[in-house]
PDB file of N, CA and C in Angstrom:
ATOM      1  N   UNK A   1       0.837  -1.169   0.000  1.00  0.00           N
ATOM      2  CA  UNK A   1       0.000   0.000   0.000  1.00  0.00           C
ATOM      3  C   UNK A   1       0.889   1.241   0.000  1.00  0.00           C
ATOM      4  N   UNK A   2       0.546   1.660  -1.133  1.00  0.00           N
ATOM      5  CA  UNK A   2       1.460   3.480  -1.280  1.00  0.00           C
ATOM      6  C   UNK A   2       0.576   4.387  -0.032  1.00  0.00           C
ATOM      7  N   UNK A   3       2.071   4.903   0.791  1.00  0.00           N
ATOM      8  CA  UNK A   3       0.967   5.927   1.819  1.00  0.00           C
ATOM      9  C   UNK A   3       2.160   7.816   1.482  1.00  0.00           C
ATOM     10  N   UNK A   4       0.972   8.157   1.362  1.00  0.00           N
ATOM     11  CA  UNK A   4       2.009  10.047   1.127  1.00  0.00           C
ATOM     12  C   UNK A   4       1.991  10.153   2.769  1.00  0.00           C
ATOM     13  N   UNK A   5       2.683  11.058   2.889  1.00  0.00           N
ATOM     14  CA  UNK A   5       3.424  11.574   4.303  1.00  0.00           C
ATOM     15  C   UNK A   5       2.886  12.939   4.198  1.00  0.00           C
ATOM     16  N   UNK A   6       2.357  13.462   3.186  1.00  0.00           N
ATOM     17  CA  UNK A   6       1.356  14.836   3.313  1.00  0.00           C
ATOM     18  C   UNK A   6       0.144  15.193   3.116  1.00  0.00           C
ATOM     19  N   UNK A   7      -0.999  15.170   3.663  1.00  0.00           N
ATOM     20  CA  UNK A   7      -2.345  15.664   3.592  1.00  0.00           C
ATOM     21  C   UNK A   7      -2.260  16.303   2.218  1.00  0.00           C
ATOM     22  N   UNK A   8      -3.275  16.043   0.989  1.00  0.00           N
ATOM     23  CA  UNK A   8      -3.226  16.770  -0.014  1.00  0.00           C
ATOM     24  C   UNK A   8      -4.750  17.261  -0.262  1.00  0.00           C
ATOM     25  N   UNK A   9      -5.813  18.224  -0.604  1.00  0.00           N
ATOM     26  CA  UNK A   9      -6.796  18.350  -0.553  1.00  0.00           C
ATOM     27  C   UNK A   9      -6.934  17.628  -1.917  1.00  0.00           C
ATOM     28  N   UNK A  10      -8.012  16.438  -1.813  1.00  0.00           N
ATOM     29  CA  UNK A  10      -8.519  15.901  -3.140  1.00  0.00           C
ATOM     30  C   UNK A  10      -8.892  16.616  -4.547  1.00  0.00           C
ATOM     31  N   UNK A  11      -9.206  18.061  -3.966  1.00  0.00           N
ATOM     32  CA  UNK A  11      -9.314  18.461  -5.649  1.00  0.00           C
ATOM     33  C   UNK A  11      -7.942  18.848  -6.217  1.00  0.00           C
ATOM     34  N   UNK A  12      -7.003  19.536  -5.042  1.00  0.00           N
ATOM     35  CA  UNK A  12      -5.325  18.996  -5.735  1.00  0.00           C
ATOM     36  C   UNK A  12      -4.706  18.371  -6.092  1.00  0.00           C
ATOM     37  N   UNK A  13      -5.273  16.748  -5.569  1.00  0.00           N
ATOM     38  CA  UNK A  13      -4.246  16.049  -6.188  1.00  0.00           C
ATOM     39  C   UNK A  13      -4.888  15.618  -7.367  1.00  0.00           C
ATOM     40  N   UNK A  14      -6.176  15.389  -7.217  1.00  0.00           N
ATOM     41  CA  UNK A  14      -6.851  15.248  -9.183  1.00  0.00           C
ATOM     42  C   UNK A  14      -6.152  16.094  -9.838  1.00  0.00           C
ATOM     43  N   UNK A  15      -5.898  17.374  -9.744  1.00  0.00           N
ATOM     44  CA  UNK A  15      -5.294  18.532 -10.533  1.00  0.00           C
ATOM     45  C   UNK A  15      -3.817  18.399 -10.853  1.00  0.00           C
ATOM     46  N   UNK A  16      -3.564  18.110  -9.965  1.00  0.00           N
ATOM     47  CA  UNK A  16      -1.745  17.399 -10.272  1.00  0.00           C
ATOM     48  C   UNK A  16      -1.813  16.117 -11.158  1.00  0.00           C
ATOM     49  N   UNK A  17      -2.092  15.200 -10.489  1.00  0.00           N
ATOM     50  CA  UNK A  17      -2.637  14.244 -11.511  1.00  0.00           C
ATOM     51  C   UNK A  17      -3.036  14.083 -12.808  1.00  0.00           C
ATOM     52  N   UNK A  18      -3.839  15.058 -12.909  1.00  0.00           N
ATOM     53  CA  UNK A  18      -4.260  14.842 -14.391  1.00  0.00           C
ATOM     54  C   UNK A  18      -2.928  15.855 -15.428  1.00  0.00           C
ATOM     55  N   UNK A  19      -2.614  17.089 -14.891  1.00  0.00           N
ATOM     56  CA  UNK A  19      -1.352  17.829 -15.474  1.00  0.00           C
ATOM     57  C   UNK A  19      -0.576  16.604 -15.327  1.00  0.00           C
ATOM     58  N   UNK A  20      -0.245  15.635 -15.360  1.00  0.00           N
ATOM     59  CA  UNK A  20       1.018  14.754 -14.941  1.00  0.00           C
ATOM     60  C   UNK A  20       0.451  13.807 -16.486  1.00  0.00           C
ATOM     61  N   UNK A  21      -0.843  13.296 -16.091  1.00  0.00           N
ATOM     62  CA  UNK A  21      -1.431  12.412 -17.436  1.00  0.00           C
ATOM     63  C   UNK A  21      -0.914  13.264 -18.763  1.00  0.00           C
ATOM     64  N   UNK A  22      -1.681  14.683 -18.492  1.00  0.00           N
ATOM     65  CA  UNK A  22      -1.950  15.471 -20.090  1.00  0.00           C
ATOM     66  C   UNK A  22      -0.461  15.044 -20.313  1.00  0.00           C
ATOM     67  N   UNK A  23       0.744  15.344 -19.755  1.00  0.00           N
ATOM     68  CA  UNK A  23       2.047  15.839 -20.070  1.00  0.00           C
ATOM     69  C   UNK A  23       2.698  14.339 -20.549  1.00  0.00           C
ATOM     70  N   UNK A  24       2.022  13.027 -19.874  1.00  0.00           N
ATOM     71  CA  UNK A  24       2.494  11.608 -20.983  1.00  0.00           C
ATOM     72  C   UNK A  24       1.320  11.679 -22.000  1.00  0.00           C
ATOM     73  N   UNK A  25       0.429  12.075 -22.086  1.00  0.00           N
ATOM     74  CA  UNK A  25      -0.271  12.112 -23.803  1.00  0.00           C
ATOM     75  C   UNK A  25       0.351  12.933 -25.131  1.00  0.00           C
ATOM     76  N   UNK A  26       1.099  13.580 -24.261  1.00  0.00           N
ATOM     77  CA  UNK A  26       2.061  14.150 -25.409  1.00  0.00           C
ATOM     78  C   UNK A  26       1.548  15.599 -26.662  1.00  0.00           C
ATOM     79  N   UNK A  27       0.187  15.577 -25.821  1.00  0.00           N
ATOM     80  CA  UNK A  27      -0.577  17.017 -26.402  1.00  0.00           C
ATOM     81  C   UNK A  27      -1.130  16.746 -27.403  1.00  0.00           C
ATOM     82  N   UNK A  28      -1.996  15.334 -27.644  1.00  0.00           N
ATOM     83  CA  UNK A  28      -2.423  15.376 -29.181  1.00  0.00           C
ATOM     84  C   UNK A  28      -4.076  15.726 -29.367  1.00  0.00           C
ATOM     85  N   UNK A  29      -4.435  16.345 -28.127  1.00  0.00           N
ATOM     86  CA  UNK A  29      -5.916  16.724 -28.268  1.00  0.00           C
ATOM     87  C   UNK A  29      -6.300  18.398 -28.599  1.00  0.00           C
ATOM     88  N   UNK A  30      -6.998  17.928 -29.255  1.00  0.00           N
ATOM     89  CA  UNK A  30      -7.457  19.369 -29.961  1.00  0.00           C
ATOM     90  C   UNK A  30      -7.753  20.569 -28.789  1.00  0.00           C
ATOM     91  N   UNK A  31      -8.353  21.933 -29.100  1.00  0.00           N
ATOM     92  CA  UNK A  31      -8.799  22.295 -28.023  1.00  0.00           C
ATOM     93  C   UNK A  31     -10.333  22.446 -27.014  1.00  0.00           C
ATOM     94  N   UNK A  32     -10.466  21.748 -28.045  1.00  0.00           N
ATOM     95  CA  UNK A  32     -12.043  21.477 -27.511  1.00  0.00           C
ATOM     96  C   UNK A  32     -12.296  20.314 -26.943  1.00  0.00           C
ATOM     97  N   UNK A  33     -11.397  18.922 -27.493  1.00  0.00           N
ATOM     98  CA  UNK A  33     -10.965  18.115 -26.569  1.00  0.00           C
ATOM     99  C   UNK A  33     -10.148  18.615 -25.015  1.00  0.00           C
ATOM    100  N   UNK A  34      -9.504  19.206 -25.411  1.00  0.00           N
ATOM    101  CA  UNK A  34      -9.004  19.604 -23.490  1.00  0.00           C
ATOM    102  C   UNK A  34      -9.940  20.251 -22.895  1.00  0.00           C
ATOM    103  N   UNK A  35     -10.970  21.040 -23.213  1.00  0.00           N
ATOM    104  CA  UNK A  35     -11.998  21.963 -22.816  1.00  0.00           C
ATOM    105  C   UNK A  35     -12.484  20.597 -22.022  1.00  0.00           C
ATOM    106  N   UNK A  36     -13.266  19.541 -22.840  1.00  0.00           N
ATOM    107  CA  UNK A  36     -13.694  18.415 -22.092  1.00  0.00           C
ATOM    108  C   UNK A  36     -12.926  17.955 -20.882  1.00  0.00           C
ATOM    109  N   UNK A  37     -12.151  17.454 -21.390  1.00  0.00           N
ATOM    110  CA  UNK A  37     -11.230  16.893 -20.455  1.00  0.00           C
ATOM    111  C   UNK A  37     -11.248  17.437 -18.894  1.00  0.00           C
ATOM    112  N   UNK A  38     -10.662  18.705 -18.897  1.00  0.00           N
ATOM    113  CA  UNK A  38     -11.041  20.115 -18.154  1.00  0.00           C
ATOM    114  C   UNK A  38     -12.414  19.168 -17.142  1.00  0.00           C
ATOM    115  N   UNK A  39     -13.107  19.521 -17.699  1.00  0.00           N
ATOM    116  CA  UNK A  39     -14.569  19.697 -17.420  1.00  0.00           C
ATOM    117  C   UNK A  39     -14.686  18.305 -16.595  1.00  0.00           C
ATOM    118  N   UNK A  40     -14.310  17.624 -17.386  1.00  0.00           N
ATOM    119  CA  UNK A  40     -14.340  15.741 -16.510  1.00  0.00           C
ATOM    120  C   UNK A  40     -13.385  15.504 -15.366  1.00  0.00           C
ATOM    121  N   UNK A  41     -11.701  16.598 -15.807  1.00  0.00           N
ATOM    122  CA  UNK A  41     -11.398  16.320 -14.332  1.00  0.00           C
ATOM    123  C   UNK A  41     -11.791  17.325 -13.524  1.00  0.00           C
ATOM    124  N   UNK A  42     -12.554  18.364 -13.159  1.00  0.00           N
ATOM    125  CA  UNK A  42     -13.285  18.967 -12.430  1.00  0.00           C
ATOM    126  C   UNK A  42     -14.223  18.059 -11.876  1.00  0.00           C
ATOM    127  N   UNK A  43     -15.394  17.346 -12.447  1.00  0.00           N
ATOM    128  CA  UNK A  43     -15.977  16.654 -11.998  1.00  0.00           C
ATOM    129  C   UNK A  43     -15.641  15.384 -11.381  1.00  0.00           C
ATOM    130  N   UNK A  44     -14.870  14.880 -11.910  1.00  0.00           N
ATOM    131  CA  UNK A  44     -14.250  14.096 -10.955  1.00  0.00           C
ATOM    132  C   UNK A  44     -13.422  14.737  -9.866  1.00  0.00           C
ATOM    133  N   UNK A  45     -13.257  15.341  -9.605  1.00  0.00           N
ATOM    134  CA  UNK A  45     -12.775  16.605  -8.508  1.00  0.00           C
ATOM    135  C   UNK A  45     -13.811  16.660  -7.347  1.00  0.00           C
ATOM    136  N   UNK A  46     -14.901  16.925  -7.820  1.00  0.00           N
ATOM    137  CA  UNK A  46     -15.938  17.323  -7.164  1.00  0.00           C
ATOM    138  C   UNK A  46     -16.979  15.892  -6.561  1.00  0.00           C
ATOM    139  N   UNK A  47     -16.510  15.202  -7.524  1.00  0.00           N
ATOM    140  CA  UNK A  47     -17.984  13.681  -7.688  1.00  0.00           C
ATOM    141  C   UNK A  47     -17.160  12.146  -7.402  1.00  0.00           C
ATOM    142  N   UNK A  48     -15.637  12.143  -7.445  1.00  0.00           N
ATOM    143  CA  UNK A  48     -14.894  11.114  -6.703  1.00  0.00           C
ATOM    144  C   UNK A  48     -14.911  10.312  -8.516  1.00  0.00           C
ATOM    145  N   UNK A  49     -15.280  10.799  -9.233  1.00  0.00           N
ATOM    146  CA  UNK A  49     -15.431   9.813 -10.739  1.00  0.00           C
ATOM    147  C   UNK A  49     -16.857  10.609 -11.596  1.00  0.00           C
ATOM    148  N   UNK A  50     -16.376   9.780 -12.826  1.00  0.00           N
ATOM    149  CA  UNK A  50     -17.312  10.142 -13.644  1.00  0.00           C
ATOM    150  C   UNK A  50     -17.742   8.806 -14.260  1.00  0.00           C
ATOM    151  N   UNK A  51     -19.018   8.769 -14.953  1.00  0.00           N
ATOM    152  CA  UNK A  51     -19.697   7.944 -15.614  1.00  0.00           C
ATOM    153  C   UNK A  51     -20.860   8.207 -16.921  1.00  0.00           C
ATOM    154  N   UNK A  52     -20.502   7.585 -17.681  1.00  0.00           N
ATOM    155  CA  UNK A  52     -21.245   7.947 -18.893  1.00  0.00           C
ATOM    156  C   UNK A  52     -22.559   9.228 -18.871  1.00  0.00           C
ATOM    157  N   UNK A  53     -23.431   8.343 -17.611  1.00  0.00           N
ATOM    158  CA  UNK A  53     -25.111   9.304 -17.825  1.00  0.00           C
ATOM    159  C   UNK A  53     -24.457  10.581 -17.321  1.00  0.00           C
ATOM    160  N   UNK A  54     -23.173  10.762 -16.407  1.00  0.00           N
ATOM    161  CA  UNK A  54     -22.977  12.588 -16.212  1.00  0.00           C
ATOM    162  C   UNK A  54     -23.024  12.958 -17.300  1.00  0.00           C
ATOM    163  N   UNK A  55     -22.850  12.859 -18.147  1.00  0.00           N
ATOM    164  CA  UNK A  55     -22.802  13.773 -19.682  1.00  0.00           C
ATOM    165  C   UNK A  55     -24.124  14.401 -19.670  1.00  0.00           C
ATOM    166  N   UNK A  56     -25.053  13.897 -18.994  1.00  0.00           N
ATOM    167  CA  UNK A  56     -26.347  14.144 -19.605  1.00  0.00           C
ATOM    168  C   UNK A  56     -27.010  15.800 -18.491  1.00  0.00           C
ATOM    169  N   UNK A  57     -26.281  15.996 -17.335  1.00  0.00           N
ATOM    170  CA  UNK A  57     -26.108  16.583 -16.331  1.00  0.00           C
ATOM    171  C   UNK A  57     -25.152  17.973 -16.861  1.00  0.00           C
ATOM    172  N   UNK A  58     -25.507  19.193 -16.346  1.00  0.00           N
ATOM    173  CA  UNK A  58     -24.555  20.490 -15.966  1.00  0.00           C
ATOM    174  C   UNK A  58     -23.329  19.845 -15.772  1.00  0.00           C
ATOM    175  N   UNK A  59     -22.070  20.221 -16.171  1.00  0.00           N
ATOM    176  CA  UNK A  59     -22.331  21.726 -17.384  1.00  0.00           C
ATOM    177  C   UNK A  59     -21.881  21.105 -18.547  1.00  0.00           C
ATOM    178  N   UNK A  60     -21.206  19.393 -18.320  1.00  0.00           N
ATOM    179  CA  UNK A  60     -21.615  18.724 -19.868  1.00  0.00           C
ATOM    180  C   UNK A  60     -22.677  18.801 -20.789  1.00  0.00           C
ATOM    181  N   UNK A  61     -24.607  19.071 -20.295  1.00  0.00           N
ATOM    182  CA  UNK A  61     -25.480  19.169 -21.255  1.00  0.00           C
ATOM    183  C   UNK A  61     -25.686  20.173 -21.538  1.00  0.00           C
ATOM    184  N   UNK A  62     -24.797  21.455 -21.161  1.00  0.00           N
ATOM    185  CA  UNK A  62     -24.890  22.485 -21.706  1.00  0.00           C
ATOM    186  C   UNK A  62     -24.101  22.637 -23.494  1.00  0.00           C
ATOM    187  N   UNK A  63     -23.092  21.921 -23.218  1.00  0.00           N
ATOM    188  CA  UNK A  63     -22.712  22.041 -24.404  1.00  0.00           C
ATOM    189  C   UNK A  63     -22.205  20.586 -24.949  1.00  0.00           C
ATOM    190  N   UNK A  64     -23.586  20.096 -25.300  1.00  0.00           N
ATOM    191  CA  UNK A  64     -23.953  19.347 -26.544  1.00  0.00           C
ATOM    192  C   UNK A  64     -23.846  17.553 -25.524  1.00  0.00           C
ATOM    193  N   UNK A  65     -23.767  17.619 -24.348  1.00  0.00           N
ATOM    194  CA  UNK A  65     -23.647  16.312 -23.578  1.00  0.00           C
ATOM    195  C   UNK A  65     -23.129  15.561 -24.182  1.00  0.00           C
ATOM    196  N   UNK A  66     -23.557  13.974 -23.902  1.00  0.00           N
ATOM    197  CA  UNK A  66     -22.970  12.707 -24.403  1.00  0.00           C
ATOM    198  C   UNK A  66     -22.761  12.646 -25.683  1.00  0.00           C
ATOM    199  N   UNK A  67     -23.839  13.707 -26.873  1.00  0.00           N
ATOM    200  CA  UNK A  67     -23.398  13.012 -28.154  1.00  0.00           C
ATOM    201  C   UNK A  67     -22.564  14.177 -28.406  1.00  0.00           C
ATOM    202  N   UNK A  68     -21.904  15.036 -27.936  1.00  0.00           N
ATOM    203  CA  UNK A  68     -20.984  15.997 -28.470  1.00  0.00           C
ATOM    204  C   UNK A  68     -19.751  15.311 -27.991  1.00  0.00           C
ATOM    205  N   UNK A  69     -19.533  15.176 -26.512  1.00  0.00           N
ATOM    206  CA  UNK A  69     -18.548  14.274 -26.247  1.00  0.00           C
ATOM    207  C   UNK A  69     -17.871  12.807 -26.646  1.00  0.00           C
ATOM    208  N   UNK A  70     -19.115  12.113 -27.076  1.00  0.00           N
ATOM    209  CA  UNK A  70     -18.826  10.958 -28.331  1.00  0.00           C
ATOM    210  C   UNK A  70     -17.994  11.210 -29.333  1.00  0.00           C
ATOM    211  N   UNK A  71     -18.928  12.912 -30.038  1.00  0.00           N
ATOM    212  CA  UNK A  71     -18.106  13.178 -30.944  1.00  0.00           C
ATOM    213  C   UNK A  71     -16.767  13.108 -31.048  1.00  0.00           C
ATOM    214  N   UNK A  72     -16.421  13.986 -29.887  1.00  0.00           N
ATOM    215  CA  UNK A  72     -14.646  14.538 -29.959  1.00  0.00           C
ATOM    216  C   UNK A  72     -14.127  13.434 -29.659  1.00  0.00           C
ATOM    217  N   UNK A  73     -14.406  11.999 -28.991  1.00  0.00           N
ATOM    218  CA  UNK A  73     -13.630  11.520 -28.678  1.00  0.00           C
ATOM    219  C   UNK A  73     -13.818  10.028 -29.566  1.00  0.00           C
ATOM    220  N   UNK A  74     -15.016   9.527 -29.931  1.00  0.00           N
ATOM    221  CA  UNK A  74     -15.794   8.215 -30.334  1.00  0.00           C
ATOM    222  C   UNK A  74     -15.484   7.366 -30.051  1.00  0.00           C
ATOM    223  N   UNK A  75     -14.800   5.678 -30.695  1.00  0.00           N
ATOM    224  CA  UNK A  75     -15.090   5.005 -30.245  1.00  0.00           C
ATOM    225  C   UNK A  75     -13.885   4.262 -28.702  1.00  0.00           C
ATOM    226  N   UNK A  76     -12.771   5.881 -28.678  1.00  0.00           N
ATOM    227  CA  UNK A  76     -11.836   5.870 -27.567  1.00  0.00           C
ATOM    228  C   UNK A  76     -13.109   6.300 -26.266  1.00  0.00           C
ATOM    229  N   UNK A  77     -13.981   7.321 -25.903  1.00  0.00           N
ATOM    230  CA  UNK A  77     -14.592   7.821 -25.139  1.00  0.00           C
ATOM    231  C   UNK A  77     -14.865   6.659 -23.653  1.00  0.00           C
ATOM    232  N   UNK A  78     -14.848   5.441 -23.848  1.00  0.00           N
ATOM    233  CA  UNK A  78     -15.118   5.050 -22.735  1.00  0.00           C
ATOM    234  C   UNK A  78     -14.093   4.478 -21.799  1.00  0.00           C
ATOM    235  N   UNK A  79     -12.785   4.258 -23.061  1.00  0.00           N
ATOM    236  CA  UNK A  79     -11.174   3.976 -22.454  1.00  0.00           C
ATOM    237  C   UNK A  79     -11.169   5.285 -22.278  1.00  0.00           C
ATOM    238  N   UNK A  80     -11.155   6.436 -22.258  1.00  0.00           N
ATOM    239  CA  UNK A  80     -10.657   7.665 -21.802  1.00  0.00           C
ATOM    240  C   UNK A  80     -11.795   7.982 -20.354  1.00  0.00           C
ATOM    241  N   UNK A  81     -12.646   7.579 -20.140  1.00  0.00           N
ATOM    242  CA  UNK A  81     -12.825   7.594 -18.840  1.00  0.00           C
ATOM    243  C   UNK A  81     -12.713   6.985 -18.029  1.00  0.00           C
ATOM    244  N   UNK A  82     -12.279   5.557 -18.712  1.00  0.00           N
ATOM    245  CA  UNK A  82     -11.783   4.540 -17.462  1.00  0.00           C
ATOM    246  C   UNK A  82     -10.424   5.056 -16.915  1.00  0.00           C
ATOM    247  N   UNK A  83      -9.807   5.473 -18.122  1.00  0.00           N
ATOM    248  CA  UNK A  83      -8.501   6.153 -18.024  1.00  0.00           C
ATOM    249  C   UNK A  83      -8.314   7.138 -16.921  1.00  0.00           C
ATOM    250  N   UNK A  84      -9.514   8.737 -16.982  1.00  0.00           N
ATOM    251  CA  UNK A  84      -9.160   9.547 -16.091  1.00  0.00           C
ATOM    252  C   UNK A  84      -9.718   8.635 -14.955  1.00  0.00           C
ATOM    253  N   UNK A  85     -10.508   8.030 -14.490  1.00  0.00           N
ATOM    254  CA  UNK A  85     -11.125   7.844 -13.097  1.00  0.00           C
ATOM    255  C   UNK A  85     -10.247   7.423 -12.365  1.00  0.00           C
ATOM    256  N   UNK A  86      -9.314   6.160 -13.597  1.00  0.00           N
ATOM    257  CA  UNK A  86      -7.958   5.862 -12.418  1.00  0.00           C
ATOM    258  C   UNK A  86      -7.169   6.349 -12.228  1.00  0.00           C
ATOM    259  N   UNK A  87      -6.133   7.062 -13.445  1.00  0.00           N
ATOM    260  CA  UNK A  87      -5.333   7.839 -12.838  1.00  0.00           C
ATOM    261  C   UNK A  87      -5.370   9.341 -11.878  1.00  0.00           C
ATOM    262  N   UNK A  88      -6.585  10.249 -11.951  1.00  0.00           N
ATOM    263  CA  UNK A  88      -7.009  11.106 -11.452  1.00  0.00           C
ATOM    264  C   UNK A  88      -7.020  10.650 -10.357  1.00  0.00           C
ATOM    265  N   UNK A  89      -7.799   9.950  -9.408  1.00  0.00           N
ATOM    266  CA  UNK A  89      -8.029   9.431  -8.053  1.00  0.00           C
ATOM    267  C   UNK A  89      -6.815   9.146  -7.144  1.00  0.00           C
ATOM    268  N   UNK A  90      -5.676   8.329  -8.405  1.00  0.00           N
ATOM    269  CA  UNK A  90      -4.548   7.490  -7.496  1.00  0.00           C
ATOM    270  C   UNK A  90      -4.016   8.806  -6.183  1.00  0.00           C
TER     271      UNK A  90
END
């Protein structure tokens, strides 16, 4: 069992975390893809994870929910959230 030796507030270390992911993806998402992204690790920030029906929820159904997010991402979209939930959390 990995233990840190410093109290980190959970929406920091999602935030470190995921800057740590973006920086091994190597920058190949557009910018409306990171806008998402953004948006999912916030919510997972806030919600401990994300899952498909959030799309359908503020402030993903504001702009264009699940089938806009399909879009940008298609048939990767559900490896990319298995993706953030784990590494975001660790």
């Amino acid at each position: 069992m990995h233990q840190e030796n410093e109290l980190v507030p959970y929406p920091e270390r999602v935030a470190s975390n995921f800057k740590a992911w973006l920086a091994q993806q190597g920058g190949h998402f557009t910018p409306e893809q990171q806008h998402w992204l953004e948006m999912i690790r916030d919510h997972i920030a806030a919600n401990l994870g994300i899952n498909l029906d959030d799309f359908e929820y503020a402030p993903f159904n504001k702009e264009g929910g699940l089938g806009r997010v399909h879009q940008l991402f298609g048939e990767e979209l559900p490896k990319v959230i298995e993706v953030l939930n784990r590494e975001l959390v660790a």
